[in-house]
N, C-alpha and C. Protein backbone atom coordinates (compact mmCIF):
# COMPACT_ATOMS: atom_id res chain seq x y z
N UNK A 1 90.59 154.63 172.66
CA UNK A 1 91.18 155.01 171.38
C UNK A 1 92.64 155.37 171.60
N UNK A 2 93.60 154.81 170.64
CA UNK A 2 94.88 155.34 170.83
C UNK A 2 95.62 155.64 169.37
N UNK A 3 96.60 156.89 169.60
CA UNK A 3 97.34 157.16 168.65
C UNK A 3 98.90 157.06 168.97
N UNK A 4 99.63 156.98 167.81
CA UNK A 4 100.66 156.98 167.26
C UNK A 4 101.18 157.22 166.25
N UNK A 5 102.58 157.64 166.30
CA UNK A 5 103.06 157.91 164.92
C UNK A 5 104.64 156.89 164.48
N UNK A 6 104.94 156.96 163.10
CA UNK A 6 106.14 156.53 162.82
C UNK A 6 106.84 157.45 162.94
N UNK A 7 106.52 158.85 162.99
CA UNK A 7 107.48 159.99 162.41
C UNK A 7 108.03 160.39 163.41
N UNK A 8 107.34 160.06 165.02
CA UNK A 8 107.78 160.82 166.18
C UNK A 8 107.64 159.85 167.42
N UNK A 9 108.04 159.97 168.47
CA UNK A 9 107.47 159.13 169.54
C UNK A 9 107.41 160.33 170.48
N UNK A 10 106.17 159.63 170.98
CA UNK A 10 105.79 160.32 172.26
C UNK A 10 105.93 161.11 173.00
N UNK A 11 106.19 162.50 173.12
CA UNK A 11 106.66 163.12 174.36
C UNK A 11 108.17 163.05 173.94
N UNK A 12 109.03 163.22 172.44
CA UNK A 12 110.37 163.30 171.89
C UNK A 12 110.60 164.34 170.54
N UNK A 13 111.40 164.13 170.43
CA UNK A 13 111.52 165.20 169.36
C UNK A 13 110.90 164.94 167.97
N UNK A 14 110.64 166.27 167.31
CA UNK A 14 109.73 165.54 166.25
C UNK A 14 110.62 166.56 164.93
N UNK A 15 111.29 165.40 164.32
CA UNK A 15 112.64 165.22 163.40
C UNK A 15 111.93 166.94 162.50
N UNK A 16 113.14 167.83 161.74
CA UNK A 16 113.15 168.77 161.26
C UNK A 16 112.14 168.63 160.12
N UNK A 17 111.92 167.62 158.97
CA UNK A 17 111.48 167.59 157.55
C UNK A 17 109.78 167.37 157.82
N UNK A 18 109.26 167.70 159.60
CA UNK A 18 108.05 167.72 159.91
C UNK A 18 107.63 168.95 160.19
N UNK A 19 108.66 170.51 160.20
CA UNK A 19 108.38 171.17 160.50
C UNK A 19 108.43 172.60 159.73
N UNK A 20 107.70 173.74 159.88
CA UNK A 20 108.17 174.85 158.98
C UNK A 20 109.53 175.13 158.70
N UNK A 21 109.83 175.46 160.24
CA UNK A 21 111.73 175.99 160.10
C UNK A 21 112.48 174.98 160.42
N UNK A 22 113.76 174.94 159.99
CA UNK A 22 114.56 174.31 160.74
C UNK A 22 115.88 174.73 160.76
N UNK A 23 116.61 174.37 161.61
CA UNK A 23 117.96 175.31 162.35
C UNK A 23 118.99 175.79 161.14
N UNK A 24 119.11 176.78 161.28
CA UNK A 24 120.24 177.44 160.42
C UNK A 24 121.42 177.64 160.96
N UNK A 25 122.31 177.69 160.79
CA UNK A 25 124.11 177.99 161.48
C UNK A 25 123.73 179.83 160.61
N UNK A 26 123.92 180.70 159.60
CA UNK A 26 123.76 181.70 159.22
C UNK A 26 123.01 182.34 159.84
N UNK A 27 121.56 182.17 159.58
CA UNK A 27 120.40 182.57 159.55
C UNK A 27 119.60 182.92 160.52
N UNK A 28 119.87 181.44 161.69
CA UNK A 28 119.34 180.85 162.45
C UNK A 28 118.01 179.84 162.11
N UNK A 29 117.17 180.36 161.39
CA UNK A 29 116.25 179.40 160.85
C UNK A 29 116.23 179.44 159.31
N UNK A 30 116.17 178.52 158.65
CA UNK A 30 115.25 177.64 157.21
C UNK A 30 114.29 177.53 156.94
N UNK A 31 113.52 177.66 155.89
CA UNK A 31 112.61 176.57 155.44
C UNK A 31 112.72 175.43 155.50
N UNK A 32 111.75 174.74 155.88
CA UNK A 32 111.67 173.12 155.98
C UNK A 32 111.33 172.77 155.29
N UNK A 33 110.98 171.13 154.76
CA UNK A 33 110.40 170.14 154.21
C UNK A 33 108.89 170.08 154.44
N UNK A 34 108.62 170.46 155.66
CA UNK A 34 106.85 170.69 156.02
C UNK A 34 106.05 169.78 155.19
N UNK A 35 106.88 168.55 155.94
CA UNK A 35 106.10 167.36 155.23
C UNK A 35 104.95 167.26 157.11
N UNK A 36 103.74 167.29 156.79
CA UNK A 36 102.88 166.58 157.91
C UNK A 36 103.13 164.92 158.06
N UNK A 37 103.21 164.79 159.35
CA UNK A 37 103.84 163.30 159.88
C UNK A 37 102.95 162.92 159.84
N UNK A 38 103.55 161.12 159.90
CA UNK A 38 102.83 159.74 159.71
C UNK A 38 101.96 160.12 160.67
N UNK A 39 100.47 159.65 161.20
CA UNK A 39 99.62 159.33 162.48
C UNK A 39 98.41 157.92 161.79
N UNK A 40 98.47 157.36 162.98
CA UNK A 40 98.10 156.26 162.67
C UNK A 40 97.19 155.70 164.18
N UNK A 41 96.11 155.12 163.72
CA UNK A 41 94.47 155.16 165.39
C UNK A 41 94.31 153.83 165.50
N UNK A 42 93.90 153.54 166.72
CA UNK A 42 93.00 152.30 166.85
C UNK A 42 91.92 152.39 168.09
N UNK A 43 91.08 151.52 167.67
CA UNK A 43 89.98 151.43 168.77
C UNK A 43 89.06 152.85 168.57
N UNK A 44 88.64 152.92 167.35
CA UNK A 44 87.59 154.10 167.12
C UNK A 44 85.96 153.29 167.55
N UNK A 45 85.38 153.89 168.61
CA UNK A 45 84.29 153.48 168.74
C UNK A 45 83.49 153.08 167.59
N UNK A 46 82.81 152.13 167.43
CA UNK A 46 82.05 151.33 166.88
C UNK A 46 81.01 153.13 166.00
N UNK A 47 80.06 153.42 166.95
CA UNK A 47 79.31 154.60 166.35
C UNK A 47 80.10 155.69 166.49
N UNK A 48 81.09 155.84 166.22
CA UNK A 48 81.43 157.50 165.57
C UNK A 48 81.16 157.51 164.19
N UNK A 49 81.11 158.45 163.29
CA UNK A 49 80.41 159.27 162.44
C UNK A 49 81.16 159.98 161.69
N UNK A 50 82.69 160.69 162.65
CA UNK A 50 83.22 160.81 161.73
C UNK A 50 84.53 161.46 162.38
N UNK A 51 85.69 161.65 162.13
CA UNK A 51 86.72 161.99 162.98
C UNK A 51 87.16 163.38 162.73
N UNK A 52 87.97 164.50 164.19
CA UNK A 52 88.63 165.33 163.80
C UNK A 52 89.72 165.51 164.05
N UNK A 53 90.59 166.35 163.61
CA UNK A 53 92.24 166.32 164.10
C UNK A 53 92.67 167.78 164.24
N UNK A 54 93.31 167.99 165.36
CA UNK A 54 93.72 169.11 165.80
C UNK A 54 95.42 169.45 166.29
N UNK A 55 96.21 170.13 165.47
CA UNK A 55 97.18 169.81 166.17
C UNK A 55 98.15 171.76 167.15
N UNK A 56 98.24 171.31 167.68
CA UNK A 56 98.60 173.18 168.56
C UNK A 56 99.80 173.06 169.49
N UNK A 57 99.92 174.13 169.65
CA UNK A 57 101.45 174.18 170.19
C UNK A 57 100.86 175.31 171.69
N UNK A 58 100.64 174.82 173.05
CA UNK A 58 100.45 175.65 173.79
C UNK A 58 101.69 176.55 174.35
N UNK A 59 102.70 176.38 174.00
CA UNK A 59 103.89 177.25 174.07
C UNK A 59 104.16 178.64 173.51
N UNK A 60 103.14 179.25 172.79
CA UNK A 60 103.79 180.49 172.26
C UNK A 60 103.88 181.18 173.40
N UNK A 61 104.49 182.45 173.19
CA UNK A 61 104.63 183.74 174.03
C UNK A 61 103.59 184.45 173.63
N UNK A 62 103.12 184.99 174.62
CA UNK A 62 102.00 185.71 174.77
C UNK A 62 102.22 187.16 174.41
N UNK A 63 103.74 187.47 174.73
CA UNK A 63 104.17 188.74 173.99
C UNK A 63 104.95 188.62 172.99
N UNK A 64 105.21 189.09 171.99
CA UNK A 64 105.57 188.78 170.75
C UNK A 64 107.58 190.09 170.64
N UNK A 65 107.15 190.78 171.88
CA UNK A 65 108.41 191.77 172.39
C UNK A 65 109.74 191.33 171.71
N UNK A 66 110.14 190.46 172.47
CA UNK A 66 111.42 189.82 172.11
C UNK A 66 111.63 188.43 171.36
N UNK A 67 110.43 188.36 170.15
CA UNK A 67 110.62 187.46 169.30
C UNK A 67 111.95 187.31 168.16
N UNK A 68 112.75 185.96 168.25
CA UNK A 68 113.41 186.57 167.14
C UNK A 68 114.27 187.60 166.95
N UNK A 69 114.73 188.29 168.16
CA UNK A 69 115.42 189.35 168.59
C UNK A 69 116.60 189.29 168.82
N UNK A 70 117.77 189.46 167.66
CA UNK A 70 119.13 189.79 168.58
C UNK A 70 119.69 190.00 169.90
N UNK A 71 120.52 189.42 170.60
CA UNK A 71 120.80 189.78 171.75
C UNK A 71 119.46 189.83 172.59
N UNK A 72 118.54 189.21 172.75
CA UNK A 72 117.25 188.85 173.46
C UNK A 72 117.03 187.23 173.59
N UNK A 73 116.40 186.86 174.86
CA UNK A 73 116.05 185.84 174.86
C UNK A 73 114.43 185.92 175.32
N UNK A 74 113.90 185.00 175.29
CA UNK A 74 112.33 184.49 175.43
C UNK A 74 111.91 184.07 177.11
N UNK A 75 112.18 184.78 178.19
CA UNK A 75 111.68 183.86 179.16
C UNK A 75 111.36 182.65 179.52
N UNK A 76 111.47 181.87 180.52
CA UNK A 76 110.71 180.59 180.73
C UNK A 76 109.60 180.76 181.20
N UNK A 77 109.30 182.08 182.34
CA UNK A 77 108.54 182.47 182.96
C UNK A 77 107.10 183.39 182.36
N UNK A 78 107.52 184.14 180.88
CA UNK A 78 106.63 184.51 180.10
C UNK A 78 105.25 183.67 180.16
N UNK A 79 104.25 184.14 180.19
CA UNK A 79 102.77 183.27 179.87
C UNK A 79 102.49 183.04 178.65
N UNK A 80 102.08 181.80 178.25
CA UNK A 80 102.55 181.45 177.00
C UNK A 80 100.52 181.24 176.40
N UNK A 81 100.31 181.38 175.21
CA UNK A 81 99.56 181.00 174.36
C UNK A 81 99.19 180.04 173.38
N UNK A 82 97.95 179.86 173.11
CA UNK A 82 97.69 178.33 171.64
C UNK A 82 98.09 178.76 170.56
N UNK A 83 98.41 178.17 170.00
CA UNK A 83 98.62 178.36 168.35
C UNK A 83 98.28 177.21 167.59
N UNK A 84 97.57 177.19 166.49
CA UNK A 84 97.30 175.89 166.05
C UNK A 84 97.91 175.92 164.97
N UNK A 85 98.11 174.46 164.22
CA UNK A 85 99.10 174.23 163.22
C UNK A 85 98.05 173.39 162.27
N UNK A 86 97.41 172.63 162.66
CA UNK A 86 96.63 171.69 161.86
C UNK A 86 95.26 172.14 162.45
N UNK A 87 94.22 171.61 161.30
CA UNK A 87 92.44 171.96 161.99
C UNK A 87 92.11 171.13 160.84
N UNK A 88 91.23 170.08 161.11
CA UNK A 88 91.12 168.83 160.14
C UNK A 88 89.67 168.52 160.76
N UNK A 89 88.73 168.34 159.77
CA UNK A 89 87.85 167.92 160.04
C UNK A 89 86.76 166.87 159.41
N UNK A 90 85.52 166.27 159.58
CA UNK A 90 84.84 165.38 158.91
C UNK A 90 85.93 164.10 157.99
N UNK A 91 86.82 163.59 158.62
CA UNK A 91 87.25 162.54 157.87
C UNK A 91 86.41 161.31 158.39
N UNK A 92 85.96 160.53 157.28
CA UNK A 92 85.47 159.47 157.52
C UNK A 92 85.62 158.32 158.97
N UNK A 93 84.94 158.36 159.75
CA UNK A 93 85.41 157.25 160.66
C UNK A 93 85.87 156.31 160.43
N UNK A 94 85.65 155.45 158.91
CA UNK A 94 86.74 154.23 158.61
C UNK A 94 88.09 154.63 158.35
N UNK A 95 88.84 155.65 158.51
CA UNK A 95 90.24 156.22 157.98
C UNK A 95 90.95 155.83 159.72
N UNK A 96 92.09 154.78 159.03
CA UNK A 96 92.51 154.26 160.08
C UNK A 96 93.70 155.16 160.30
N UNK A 97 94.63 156.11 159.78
CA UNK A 97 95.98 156.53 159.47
C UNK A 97 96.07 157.63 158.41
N UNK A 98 96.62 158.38 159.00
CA UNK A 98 96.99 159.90 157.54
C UNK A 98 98.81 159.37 157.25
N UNK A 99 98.97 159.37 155.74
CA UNK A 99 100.31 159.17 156.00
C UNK A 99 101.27 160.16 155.77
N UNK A 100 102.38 160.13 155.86
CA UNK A 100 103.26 161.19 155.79
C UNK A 100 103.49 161.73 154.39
N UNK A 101 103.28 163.31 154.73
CA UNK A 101 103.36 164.35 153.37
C UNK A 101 102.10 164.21 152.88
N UNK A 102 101.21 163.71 152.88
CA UNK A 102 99.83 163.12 152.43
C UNK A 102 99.17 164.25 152.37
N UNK A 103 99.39 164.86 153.33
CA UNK A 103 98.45 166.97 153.16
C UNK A 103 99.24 167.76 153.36
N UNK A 104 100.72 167.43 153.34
CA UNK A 104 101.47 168.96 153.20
C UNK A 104 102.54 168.29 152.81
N UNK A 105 103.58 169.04 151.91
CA UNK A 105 104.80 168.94 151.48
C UNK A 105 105.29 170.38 150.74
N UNK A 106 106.27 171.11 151.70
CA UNK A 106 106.73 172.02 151.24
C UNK A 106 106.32 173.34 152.18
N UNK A 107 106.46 174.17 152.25
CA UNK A 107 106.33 175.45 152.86
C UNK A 107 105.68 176.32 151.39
N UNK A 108 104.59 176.24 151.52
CA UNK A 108 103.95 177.57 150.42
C UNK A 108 103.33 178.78 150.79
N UNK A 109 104.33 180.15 150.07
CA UNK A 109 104.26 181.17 150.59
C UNK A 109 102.10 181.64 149.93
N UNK A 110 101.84 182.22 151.56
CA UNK A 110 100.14 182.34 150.91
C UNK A 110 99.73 181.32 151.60
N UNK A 111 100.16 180.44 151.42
CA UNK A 111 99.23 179.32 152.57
C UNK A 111 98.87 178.16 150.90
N UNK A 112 97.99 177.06 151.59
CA UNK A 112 97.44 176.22 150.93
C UNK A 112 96.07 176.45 150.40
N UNK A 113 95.43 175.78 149.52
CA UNK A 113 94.14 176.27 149.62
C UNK A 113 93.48 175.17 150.15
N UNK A 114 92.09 175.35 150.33
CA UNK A 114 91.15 174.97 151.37
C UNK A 114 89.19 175.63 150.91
N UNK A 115 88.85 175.17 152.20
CA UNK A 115 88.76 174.33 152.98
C UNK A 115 88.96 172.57 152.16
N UNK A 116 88.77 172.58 151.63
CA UNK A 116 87.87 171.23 150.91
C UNK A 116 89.47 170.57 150.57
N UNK A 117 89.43 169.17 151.43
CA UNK A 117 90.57 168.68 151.07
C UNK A 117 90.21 167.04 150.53
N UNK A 118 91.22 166.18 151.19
CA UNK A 118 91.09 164.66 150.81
C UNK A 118 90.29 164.08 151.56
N UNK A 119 89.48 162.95 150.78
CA UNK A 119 88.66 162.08 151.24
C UNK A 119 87.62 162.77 151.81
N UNK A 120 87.04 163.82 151.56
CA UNK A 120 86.04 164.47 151.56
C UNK A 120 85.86 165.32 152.83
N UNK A 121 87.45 165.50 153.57
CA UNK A 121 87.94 166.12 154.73
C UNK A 121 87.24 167.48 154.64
N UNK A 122 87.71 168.40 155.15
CA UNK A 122 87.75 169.93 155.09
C UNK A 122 89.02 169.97 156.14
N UNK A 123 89.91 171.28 156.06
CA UNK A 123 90.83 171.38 156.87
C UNK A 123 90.35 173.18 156.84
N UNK A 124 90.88 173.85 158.20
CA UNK A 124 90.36 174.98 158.85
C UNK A 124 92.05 176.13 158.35
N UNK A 125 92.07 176.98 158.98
CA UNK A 125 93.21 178.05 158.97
C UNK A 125 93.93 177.63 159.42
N UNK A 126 95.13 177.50 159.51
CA UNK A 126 96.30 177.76 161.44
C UNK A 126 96.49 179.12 161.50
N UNK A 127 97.16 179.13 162.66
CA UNK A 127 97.24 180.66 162.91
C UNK A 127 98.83 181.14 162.48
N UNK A 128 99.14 180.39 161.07
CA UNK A 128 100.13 181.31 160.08
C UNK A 128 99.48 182.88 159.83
N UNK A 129 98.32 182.12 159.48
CA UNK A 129 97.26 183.22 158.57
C UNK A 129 97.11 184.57 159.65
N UNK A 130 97.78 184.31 160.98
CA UNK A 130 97.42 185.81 161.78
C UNK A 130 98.78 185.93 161.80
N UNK A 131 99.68 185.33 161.83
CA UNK A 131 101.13 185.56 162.04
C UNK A 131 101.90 186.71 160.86
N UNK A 132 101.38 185.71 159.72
CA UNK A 132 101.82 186.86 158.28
C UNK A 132 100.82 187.46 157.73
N UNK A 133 100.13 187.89 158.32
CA UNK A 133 99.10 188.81 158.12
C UNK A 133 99.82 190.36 157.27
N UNK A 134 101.03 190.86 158.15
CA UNK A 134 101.48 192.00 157.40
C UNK A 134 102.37 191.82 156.57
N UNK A 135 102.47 190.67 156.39
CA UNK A 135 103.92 190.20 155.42
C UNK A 135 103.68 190.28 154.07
N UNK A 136 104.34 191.61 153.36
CA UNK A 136 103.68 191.35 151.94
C UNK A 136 103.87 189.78 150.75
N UNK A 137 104.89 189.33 151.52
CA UNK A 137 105.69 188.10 150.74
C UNK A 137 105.01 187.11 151.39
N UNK A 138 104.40 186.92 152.50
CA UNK A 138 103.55 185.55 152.90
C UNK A 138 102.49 185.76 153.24
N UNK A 139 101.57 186.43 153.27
CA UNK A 139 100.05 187.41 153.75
C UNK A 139 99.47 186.62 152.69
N UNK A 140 98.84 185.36 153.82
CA UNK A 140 97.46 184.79 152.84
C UNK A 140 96.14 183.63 154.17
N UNK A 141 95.88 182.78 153.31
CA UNK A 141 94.97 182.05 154.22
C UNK A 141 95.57 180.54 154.09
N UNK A 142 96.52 180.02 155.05
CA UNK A 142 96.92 179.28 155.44
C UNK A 142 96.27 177.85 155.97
N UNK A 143 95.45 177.03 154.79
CA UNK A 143 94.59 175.86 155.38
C UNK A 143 95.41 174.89 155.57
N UNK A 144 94.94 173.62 156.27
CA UNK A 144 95.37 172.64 156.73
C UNK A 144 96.73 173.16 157.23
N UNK A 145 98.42 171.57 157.06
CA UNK A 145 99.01 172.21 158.22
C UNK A 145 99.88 172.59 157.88
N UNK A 146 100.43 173.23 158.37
CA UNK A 146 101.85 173.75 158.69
C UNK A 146 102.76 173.85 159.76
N UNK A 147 104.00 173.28 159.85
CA UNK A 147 104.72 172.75 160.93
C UNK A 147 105.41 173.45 161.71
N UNK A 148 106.12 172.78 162.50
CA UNK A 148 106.46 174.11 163.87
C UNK A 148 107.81 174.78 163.23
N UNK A 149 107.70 176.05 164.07
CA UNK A 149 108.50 176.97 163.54
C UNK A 149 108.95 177.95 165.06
N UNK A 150 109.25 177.55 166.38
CA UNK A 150 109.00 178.35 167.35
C UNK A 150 110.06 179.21 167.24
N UNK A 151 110.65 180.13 168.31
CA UNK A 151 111.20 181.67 167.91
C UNK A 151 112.66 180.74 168.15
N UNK A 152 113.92 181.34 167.28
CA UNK A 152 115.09 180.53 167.86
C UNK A 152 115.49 181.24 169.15
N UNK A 153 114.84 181.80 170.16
CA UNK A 153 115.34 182.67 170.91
C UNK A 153 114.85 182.14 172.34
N UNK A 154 113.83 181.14 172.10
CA UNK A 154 113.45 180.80 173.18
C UNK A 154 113.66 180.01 174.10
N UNK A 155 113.64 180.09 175.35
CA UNK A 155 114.26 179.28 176.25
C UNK A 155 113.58 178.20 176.44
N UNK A 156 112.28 177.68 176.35
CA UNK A 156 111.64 176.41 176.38
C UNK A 156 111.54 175.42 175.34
N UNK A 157 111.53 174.12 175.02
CA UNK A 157 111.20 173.43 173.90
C UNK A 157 109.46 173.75 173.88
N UNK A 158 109.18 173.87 172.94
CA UNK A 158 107.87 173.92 172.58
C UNK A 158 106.76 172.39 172.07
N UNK A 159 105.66 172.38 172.71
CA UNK A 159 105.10 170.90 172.71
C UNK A 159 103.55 171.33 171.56
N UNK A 160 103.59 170.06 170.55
CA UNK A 160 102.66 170.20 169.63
C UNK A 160 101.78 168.81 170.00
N UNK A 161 100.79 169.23 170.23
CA UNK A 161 100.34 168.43 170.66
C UNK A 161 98.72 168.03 169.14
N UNK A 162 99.36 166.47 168.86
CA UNK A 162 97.90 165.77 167.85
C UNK A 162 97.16 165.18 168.57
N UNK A 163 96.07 166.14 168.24
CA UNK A 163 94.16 165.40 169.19
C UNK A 163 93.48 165.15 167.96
N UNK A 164 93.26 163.49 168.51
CA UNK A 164 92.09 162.87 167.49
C UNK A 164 90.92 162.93 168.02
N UNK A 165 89.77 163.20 167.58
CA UNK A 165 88.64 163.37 167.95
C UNK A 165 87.98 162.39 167.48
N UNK A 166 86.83 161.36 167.90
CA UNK A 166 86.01 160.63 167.04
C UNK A 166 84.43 161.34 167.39
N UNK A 167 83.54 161.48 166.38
CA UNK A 167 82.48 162.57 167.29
C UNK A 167 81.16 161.10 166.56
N UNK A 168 80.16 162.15 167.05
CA UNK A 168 78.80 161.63 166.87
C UNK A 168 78.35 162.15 165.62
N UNK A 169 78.71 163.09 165.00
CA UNK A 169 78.06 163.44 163.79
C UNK A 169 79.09 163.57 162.75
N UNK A 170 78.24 163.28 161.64
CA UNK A 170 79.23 163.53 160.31
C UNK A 170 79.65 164.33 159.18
N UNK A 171 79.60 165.65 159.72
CA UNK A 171 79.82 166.83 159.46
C UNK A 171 80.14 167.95 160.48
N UNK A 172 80.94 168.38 161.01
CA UNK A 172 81.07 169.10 162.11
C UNK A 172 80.19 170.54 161.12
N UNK A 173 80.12 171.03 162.30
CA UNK A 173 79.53 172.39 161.67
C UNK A 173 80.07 174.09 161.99
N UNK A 174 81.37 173.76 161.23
CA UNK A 174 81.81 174.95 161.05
C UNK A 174 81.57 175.28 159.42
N UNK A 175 82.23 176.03 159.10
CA UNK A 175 82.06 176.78 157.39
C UNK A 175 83.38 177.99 157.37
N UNK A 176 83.25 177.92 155.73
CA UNK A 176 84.86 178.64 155.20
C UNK A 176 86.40 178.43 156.24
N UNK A 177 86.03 179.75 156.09
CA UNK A 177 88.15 179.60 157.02
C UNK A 177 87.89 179.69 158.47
N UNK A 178 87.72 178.40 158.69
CA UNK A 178 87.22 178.15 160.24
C UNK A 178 88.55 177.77 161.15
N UNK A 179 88.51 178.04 161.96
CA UNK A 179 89.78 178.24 163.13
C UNK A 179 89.73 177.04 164.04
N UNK A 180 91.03 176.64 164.47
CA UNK A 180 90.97 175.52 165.58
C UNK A 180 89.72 175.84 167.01
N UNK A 181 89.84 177.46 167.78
CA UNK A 181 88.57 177.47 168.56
C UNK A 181 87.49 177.46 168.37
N UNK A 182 87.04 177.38 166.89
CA UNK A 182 85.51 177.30 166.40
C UNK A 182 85.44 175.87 166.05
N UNK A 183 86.57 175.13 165.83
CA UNK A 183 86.17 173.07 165.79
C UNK A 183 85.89 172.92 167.32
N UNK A 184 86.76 173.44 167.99
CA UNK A 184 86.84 173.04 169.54
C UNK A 184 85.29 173.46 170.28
N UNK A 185 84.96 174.45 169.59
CA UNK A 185 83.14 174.85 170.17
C UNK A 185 82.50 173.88 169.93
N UNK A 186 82.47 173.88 168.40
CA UNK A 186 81.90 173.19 167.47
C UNK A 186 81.18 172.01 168.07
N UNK A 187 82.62 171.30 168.53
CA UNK A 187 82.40 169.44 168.46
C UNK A 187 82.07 168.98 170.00
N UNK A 188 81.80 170.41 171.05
CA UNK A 188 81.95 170.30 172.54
C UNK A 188 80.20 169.51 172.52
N UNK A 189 80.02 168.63 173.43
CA UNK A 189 79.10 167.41 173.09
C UNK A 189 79.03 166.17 172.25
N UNK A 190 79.92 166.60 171.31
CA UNK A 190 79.48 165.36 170.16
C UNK A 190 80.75 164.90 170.14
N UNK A 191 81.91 164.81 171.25
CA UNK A 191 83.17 164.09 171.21
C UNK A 191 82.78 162.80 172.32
N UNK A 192 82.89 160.93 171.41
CA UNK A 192 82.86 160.15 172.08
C UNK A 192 84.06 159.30 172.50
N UNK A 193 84.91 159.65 172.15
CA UNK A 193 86.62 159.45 172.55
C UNK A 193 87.44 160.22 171.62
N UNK A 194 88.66 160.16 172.32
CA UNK A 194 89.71 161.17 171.75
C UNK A 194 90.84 160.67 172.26
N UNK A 195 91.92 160.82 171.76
CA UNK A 195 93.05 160.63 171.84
C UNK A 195 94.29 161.67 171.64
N UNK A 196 95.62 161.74 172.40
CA UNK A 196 96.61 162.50 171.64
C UNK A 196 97.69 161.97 171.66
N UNK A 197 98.79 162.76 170.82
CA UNK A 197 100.47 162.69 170.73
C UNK A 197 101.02 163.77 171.31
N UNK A 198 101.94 163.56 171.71
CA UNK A 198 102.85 165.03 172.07
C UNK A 198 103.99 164.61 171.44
N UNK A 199 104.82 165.95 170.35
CA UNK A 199 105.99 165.86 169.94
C UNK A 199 106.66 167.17 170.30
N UNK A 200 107.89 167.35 170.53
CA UNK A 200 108.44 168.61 171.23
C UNK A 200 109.37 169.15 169.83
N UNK A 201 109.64 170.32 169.76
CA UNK A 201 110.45 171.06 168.92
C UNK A 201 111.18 171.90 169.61
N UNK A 202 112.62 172.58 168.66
CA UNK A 202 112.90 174.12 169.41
C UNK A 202 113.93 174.45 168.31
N UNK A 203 114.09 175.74 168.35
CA UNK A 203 115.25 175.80 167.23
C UNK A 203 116.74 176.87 167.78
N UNK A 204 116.36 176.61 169.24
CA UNK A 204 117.10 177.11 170.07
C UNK A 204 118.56 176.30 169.88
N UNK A 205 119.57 176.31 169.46
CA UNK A 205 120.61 175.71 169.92
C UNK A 205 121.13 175.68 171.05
N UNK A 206 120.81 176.57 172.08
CA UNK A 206 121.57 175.76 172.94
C UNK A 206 120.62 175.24 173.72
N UNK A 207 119.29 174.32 173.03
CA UNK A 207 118.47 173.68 174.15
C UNK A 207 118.56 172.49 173.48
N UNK A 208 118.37 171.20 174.47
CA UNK A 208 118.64 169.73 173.97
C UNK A 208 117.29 169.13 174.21
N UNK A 209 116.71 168.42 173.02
CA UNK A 209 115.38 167.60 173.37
C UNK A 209 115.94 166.20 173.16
């Protein structure tokens, strides 16, 4: 099974109008366009049942200390954490391609609603929904995706990585506001190929992807 996208190549940068923030000269960061990128499959086994999509950023900081912090920077050396951005599940095994903006366009404060999306999908939380948890202006439940947004302070480019899943059954079995590690339990046995992308971000200026 293999994937690709129009919106990004491989292991390169993955253009601003795909992501939550994007670089500010004032501010340092924006709102984005948080349009979700083109992805597009081939070679889905004959018996899969039904596909999932996962997309995460294993780059966060594990301490949240010097996020975003004036006169602070982010380590390279810090131990870093998952964060997921997308949690997509039960799409039909004949769905050859999601296209761009197709499940997200725009940054909405609160999140999207959910679970129950297109083509009889379901999409899960990201972990916005723990991020603005205390935020009285964005404190909500954040389904399907939302795009990268890493700290402008940090010294690494950050890698988002899209996993296609094709499984054996056609309903995964999670329920309500289900999280990227409860698909990842979930589908452990019933994955018969899989595939990914890697696209890199940063909103660091002085780092070059």
């Amino acid at each position: 099974m293999r994937i690709s996208s129009k919106s990004f190549m491989h292991n390169k940068k993955i253009p601003p109008q795909y992501a939550f923030c994007e670089p500010d000269p004032k501010s340092h960061v924006a709102h984005s366009k948080n349009l979700n990128p083109h992805l597009q499959w081939q070679d889905v086994p004959t018996n899969a049942k039904s596909l999932a999509l996962t997309c995460h950023d294993p780059d966060v900081p594990s301490k949240a200390d010097d996020v975003n912090k004036e006169g602070r920077t982010i380590s390279a050396q810090l131990p870093r954490v998952d964060f997921y951005h997308w949690v997509l599940v039960d799409m039909p095994a004949a769905t050859l391609q999601i296209r761009e903006g197709e499940f997200s366009s725009g940054v909405k404060p609160r999140g999207k609603p959910g679970p129950e999306s297109l083509h009889g999908s379901r999409q899960g939380v990201n972990d916005y929904t723990a991020w603005f948890a205390s935020d009285k202006e964005m404190a909500g439940n954040y389904f399907g995706y939302d795009g990268p947004c890493p700290p402008w302070n940090d010294m690494i480019p950050h890698h988002y990585i899209f996993t296609l899943y094709a499984l054996d059954v056609a309903r995964c079995s999670v329920a309500g506001a289900f999280k990227g590690p409860e698909v990842i339990a979930a589908i452990k046995g019933h994955v018969i190929a899989q595939a990914a992308i890697t696209g890199l971000y940063t909103l660091n200026p002085s780092l070059k992807i």
